[in-house]
PDB file of N, CA and C in Angstrom:
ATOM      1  N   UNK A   1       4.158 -12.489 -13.697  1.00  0.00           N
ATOM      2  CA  UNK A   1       3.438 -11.238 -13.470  1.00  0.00           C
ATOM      3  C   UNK A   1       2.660 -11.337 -12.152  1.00  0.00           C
ATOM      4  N   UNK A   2       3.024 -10.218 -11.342  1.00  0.00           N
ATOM      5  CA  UNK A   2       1.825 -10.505 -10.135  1.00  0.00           C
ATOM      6  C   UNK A   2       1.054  -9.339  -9.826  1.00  0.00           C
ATOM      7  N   UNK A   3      -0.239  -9.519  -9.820  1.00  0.00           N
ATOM      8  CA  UNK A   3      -1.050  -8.935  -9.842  1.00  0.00           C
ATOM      9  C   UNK A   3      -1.038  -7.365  -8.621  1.00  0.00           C
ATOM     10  N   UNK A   4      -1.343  -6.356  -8.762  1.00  0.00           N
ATOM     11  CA  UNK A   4      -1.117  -5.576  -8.101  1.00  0.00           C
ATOM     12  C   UNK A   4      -2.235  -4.662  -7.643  1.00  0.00           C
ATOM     13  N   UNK A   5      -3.332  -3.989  -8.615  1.00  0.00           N
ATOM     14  CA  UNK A   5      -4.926  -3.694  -8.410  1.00  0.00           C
ATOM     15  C   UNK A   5      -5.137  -3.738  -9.580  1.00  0.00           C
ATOM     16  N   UNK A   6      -6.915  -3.609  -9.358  1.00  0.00           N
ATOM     17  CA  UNK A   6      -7.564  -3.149 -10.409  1.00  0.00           C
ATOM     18  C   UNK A   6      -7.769  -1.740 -10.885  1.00  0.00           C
ATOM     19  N   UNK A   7      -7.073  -1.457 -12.298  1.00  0.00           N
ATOM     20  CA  UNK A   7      -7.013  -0.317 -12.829  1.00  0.00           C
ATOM     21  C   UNK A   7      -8.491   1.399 -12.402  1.00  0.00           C
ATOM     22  N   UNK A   8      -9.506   0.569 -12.333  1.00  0.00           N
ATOM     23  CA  UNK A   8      -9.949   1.124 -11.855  1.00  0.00           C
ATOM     24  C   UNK A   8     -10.564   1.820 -10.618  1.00  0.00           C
ATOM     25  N   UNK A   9      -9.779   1.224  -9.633  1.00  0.00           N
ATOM     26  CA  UNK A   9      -9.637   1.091  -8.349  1.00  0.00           C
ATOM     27  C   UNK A   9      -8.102   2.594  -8.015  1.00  0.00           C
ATOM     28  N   UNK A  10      -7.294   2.814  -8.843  1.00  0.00           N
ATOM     29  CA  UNK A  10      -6.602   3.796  -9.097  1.00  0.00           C
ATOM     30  C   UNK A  10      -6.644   5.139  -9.990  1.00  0.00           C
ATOM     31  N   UNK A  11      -6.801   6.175  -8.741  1.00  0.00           N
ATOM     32  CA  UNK A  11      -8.123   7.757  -9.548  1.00  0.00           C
ATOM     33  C   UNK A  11      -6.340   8.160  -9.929  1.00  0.00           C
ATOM     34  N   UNK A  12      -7.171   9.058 -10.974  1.00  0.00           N
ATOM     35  CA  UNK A  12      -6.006   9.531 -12.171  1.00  0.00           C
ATOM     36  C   UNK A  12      -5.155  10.775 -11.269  1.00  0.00           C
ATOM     37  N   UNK A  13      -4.134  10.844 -11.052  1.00  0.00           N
ATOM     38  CA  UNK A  13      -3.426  11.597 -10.319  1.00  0.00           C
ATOM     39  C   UNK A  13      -2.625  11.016  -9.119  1.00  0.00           C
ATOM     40  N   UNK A  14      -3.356  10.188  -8.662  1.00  0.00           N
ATOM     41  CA  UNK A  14      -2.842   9.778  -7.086  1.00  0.00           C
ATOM     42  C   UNK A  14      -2.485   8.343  -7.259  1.00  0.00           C
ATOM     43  N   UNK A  15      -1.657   8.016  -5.933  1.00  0.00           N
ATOM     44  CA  UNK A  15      -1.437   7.135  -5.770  1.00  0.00           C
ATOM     45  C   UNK A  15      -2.186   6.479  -4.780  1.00  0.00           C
ATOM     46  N   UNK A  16      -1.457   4.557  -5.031  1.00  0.00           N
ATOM     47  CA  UNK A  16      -1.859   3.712  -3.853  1.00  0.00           C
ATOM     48  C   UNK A  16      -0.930   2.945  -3.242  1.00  0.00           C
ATOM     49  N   UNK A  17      -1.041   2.636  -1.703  1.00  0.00           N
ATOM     50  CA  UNK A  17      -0.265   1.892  -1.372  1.00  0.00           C
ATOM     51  C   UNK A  17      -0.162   0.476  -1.567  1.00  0.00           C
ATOM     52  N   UNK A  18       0.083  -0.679  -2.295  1.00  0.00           N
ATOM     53  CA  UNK A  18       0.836  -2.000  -2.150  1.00  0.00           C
ATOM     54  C   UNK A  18       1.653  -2.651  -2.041  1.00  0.00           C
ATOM     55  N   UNK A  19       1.179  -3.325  -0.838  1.00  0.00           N
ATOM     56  CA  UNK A  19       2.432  -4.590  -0.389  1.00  0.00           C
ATOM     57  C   UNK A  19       2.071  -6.162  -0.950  1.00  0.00           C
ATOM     58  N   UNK A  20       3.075  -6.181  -1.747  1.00  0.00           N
ATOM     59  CA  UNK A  20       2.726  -8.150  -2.250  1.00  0.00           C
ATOM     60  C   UNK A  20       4.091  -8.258  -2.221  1.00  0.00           C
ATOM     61  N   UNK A  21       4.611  -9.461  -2.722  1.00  0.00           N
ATOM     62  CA  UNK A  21       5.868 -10.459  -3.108  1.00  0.00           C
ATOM     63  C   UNK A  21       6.697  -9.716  -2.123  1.00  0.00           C
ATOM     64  N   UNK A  22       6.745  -9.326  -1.173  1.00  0.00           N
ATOM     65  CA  UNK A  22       7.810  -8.705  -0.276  1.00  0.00           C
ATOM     66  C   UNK A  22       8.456  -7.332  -0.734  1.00  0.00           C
ATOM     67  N   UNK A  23       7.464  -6.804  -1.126  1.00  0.00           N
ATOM     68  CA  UNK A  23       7.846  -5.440  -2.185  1.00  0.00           C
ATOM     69  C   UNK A  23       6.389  -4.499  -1.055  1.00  0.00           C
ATOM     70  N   UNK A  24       6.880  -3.092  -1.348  1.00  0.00           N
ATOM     71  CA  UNK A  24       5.702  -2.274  -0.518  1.00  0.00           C
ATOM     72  C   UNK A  24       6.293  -1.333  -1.812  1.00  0.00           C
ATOM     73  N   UNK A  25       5.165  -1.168  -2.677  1.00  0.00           N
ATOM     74  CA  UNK A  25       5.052  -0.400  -3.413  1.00  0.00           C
ATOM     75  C   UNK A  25       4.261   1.008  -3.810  1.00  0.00           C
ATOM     76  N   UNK A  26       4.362   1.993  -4.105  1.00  0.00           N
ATOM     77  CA  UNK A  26       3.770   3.003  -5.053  1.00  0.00           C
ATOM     78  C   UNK A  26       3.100   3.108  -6.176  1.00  0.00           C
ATOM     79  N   UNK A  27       1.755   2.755  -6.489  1.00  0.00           N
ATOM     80  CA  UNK A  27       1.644   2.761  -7.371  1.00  0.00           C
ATOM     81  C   UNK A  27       0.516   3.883  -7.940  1.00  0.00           C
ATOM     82  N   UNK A  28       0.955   4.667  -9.329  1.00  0.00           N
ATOM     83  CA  UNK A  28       0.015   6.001  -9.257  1.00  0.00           C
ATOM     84  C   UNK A  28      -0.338   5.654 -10.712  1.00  0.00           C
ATOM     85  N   UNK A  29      -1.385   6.193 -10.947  1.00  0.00           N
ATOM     86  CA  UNK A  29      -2.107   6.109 -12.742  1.00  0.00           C
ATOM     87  C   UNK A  29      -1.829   7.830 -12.970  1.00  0.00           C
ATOM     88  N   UNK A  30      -0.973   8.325 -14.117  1.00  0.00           N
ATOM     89  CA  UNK A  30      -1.142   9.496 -14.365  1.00  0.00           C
ATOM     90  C   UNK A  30      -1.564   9.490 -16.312  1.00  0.00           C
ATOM     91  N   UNK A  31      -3.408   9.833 -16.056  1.00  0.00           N
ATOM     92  CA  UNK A  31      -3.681  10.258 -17.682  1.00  0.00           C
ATOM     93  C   UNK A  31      -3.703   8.187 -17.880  1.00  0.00           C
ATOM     94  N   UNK A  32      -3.360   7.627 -19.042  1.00  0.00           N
ATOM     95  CA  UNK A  32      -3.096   6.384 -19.520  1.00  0.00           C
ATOM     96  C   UNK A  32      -2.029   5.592 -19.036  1.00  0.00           C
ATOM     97  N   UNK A  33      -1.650   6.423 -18.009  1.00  0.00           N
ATOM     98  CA  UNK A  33       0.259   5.724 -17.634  1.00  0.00           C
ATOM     99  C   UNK A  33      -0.360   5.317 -16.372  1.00  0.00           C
ATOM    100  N   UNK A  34       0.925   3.880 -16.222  1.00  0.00           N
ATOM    101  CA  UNK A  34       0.546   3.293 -14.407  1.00  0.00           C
ATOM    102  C   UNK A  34       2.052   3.130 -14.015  1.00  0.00           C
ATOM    103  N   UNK A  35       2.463   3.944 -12.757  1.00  0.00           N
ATOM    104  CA  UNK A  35       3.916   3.725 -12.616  1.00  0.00           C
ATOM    105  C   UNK A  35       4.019   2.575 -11.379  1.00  0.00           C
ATOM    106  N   UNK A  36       5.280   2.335 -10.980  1.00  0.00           N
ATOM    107  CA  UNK A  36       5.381   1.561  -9.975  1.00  0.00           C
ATOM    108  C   UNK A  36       6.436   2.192  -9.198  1.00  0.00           C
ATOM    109  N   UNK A  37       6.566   2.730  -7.983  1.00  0.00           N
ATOM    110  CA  UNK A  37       8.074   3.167  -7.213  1.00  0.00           C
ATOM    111  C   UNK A  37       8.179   2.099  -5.701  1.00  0.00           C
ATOM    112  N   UNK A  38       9.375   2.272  -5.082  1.00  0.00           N
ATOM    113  CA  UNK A  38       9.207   1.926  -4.022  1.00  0.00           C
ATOM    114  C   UNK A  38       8.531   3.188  -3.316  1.00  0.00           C
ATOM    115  N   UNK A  39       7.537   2.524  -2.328  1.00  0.00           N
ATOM    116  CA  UNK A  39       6.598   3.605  -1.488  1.00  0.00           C
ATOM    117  C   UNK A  39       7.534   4.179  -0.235  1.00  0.00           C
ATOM    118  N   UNK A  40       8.312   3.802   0.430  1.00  0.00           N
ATOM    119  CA  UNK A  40       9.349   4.405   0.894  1.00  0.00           C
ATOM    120  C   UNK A  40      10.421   5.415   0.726  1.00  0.00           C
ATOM    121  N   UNK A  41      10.231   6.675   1.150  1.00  0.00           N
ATOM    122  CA  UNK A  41      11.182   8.252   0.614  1.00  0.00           C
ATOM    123  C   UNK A  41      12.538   7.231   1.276  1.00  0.00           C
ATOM    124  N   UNK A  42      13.744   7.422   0.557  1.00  0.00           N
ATOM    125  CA  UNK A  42      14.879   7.479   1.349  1.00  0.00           C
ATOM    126  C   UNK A  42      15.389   7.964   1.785  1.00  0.00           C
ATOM    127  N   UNK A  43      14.859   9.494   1.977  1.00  0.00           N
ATOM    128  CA  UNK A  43      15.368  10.335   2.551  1.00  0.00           C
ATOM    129  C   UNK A  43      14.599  10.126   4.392  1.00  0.00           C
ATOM    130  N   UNK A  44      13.587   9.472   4.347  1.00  0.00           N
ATOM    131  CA  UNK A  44      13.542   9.432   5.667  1.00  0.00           C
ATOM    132  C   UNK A  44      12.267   8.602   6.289  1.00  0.00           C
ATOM    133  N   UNK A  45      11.872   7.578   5.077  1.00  0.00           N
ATOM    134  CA  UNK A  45      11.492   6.577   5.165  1.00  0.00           C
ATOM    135  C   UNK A  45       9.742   7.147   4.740  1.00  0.00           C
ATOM    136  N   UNK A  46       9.164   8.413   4.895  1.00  0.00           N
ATOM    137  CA  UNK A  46       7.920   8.331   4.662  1.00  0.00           C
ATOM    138  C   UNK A  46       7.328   7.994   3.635  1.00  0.00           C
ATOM    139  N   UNK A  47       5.848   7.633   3.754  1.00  0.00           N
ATOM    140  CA  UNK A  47       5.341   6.987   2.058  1.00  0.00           C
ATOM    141  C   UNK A  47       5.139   7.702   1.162  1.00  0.00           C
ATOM    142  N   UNK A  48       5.183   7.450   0.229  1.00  0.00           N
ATOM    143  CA  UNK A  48       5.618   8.282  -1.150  1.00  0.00           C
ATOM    144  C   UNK A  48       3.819   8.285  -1.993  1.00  0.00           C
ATOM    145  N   UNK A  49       3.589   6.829  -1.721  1.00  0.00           N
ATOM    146  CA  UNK A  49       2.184   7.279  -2.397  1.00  0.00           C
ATOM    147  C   UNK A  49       1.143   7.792  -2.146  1.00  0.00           C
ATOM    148  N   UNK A  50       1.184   8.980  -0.871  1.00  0.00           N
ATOM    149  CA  UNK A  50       0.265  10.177  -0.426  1.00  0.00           C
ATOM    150  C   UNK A  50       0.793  11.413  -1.010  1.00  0.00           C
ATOM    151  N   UNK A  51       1.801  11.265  -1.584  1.00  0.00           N
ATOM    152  CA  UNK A  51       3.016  12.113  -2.109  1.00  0.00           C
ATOM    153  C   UNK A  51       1.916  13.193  -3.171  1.00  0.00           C
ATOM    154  N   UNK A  52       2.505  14.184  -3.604  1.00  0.00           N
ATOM    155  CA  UNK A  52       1.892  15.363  -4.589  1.00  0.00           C
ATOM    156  C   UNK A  52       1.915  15.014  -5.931  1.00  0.00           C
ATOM    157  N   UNK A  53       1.471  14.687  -7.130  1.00  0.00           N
ATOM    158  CA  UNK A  53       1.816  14.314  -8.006  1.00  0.00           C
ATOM    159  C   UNK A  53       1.642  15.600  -9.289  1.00  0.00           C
ATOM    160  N   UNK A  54       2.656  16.025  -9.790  1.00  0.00           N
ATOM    161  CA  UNK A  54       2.588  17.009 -10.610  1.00  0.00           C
ATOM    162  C   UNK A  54       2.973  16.317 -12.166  1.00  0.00           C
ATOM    163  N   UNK A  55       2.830  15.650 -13.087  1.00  0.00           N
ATOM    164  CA  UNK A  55       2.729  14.765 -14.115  1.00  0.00           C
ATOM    165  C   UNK A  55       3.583  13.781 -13.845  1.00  0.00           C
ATOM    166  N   UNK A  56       4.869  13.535 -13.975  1.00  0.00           N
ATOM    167  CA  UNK A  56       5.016  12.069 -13.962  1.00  0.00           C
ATOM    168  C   UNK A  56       6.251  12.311 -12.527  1.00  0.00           C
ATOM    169  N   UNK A  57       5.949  13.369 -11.862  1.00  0.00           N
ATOM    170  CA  UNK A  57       6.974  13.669 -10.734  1.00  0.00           C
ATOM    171  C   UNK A  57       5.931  13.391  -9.461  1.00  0.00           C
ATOM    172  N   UNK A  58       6.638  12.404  -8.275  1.00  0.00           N
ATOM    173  CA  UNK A  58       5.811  12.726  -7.275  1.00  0.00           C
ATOM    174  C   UNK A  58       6.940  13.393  -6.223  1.00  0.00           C
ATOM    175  N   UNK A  59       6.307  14.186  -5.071  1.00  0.00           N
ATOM    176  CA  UNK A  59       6.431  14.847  -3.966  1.00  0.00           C
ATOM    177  C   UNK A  59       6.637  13.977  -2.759  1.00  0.00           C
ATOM    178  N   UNK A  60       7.513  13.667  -2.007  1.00  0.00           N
ATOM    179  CA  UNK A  60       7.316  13.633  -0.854  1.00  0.00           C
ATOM    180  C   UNK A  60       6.934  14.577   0.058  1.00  0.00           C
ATOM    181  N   UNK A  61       5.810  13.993   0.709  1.00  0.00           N
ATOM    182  CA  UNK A  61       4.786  14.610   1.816  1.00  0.00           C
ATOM    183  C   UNK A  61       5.936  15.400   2.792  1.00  0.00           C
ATOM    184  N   UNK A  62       6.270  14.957   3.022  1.00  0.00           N
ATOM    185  CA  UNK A  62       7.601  14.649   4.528  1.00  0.00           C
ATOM    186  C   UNK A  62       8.221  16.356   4.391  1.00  0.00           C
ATOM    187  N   UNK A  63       9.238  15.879   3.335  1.00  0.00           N
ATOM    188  CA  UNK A  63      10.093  17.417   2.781  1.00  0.00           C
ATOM    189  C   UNK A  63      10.018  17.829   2.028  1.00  0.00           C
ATOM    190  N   UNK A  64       9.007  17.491   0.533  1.00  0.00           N
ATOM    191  CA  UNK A  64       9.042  17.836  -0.048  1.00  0.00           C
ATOM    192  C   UNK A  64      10.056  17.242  -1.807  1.00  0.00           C
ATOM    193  N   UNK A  65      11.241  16.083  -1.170  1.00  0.00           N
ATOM    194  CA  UNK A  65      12.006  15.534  -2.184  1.00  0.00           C
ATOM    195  C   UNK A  65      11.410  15.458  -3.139  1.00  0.00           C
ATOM    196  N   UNK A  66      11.681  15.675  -4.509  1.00  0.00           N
ATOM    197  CA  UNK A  66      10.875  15.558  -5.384  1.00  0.00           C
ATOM    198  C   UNK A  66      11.479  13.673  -6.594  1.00  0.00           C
ATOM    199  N   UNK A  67      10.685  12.806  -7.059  1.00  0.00           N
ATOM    200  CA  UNK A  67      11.252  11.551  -7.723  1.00  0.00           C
ATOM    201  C   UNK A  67      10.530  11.506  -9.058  1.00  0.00           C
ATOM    202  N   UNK A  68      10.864  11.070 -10.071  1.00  0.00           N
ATOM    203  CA  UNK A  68      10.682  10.430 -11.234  1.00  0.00           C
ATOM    204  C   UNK A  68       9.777   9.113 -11.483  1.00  0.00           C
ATOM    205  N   UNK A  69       8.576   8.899 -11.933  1.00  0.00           N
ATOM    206  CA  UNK A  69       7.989   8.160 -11.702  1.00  0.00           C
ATOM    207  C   UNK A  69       8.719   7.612 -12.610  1.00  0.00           C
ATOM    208  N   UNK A  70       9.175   7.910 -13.902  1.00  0.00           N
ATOM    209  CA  UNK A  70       9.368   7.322 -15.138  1.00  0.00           C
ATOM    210  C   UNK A  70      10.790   6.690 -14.782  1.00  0.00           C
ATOM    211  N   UNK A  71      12.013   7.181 -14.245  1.00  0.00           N
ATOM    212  CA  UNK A  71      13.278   7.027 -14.484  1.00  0.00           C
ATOM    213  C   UNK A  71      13.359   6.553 -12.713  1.00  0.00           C
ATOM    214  N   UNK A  72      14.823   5.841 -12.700  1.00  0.00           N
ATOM    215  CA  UNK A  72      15.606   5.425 -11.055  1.00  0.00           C
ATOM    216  C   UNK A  72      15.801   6.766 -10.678  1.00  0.00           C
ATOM    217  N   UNK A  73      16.393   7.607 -11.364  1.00  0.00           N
ATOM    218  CA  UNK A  73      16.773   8.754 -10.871  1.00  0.00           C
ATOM    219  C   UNK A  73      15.842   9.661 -10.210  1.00  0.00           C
ATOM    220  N   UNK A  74      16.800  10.910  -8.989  1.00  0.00           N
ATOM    221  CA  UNK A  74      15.961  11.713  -8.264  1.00  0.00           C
ATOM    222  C   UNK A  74      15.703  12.626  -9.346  1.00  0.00           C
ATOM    223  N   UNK A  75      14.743  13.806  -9.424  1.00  0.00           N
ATOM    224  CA  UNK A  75      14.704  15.014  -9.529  1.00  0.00           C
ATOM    225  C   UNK A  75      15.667  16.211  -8.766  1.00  0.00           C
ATOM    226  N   UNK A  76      15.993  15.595  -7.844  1.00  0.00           N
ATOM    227  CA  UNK A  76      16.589  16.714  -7.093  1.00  0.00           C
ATOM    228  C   UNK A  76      18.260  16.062  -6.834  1.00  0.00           C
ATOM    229  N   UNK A  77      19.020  17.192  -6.724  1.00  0.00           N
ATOM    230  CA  UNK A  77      20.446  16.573  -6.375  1.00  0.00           C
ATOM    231  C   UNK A  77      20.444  16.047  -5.000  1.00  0.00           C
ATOM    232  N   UNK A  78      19.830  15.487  -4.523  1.00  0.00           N
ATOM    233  CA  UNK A  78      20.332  14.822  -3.360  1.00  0.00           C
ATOM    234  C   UNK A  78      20.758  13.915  -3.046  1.00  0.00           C
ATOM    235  N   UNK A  79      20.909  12.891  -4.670  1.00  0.00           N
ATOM    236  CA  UNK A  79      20.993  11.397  -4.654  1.00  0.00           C
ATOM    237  C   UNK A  79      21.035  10.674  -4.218  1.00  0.00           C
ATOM    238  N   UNK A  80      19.098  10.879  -3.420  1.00  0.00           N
ATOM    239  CA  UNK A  80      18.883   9.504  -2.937  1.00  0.00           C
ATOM    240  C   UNK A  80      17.530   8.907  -4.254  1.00  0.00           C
ATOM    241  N   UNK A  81      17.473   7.733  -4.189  1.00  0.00           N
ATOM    242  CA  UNK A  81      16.748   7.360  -4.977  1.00  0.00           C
ATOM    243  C   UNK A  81      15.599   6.544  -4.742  1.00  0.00           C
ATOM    244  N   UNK A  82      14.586   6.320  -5.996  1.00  0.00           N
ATOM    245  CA  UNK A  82      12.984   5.616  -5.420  1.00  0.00           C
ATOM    246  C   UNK A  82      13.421   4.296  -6.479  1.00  0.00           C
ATOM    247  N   UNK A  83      13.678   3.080  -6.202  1.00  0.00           N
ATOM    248  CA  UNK A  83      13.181   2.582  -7.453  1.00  0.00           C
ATOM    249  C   UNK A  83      12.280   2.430  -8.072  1.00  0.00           C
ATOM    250  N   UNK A  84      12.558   2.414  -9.129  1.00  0.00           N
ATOM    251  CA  UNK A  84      11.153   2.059 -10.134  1.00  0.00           C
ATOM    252  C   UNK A  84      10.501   0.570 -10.698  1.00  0.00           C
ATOM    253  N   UNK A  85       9.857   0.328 -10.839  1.00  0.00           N
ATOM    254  CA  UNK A  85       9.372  -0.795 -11.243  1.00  0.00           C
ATOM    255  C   UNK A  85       8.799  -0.805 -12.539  1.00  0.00           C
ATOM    256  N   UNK A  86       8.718  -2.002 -13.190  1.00  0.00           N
ATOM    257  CA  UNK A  86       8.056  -2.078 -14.857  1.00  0.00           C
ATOM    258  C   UNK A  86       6.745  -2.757 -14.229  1.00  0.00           C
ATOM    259  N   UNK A  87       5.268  -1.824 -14.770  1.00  0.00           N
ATOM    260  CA  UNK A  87       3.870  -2.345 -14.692  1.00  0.00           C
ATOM    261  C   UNK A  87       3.704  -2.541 -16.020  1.00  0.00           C
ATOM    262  N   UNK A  88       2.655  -2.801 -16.350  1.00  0.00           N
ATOM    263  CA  UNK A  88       1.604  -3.096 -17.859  1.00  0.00           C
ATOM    264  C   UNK A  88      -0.072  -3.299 -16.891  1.00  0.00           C
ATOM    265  N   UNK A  89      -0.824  -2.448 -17.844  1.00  0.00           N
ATOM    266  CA  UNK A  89      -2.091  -3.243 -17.671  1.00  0.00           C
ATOM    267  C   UNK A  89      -2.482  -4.122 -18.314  1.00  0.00           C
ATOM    268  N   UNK A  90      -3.003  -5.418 -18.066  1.00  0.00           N
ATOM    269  CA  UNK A  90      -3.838  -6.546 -18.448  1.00  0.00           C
ATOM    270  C   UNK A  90      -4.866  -6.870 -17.961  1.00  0.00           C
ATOM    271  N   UNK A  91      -5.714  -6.372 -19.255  1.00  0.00           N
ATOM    272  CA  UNK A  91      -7.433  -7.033 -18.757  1.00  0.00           C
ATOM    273  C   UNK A  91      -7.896  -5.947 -17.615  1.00  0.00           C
ATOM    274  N   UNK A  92      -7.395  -4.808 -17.347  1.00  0.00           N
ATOM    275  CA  UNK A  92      -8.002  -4.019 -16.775  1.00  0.00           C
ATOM    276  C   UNK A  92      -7.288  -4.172 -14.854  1.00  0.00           C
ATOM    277  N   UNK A  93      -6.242  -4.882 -15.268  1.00  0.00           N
ATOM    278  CA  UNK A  93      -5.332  -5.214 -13.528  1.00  0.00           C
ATOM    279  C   UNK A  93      -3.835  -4.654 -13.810  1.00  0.00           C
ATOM    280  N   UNK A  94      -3.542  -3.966 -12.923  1.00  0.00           N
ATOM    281  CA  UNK A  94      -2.216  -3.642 -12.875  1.00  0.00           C
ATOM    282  C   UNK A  94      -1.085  -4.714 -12.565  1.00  0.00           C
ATOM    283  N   UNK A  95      -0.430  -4.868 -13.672  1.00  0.00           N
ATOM    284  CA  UNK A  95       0.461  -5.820 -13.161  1.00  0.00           C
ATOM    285  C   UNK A  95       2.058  -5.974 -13.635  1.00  0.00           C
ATOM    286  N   UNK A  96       2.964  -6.223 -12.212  1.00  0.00           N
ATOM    287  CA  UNK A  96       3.746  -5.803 -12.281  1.00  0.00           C
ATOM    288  C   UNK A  96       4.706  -7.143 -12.920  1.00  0.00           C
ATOM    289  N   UNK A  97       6.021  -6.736 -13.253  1.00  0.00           N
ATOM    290  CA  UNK A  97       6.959  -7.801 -14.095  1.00  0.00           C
ATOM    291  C   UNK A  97       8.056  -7.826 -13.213  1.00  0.00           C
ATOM    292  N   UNK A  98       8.053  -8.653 -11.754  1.00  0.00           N
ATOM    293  CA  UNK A  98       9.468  -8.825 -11.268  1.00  0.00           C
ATOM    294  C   UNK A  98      10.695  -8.915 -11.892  1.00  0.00           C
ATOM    295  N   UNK A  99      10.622  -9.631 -12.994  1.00  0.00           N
ATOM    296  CA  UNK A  99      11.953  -9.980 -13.859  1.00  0.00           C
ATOM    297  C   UNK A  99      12.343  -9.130 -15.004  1.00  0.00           C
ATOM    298  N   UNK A 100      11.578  -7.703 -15.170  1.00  0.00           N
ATOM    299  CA  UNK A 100      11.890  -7.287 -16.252  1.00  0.00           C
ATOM    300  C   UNK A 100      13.385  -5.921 -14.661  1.00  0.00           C
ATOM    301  N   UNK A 101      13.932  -5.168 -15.536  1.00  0.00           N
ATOM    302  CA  UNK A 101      14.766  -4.756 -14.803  1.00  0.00           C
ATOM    303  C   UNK A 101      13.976  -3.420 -14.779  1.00  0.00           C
ATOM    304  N   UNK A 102      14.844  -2.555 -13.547  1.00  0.00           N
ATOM    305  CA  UNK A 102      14.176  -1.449 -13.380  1.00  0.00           C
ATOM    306  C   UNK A 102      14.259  -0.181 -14.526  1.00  0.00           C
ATOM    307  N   UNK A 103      13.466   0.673 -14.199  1.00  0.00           N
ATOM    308  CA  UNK A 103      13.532   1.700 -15.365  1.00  0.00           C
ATOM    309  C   UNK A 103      14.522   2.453 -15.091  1.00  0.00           C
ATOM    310  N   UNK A 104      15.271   2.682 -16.448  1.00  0.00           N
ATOM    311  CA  UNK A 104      16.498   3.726 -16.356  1.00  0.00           C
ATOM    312  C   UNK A 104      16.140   5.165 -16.899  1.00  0.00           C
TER     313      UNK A 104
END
């Protein structure tokens, strides 16, 4: 597990940017949920965790692409994709599980 922030360091709606283990991640608290995406749009590289967050969908700033915090998959037919990552909180730290596989 490697540590990623402290839960309360992440306001309910938005995201933050982290880079650890060679990963630059997304990470947003929506309500009791903590997701993990890659912070990179593939549609054209901008960061995703300034992105709009409307419940478990975020916005890219950029164009607008819309991604799935919950699932690999886009929202939109354009099939490009964000991966996702598996978090858990422990002890009040976000932390992520390299070895568990991504969310489908």
């Amino acid at each position: 597990m490697i540590p990623l922030v402290e839960l309360d360091a992440l306001p309910d709606g938005y995201g933050r940017r982290i880079c650890t283990a060679g990963l630059d991640l997304a990470v947003f608290r929506v309500g009791n949920s903590v997701y993990a995406i890659d912070d990179s749009c593939p549609h054209a590289g901008a960061s995703l965790s300034g992105g709009k967050v409307q419940g478990t969908v975020v916005a890219c700033r950029a164009h607008g692409l819309k991604f799935s915090l919950e699932h690999k998959c886009p929202r939109q037919g354009a099939g490009l994709v964000a991966r996702t990552y598996a978090v858990s909180v422990v002890e009040g730290m976000v932390m992520l599980d390299p070895d568990a596989p991504p969310a489908e």
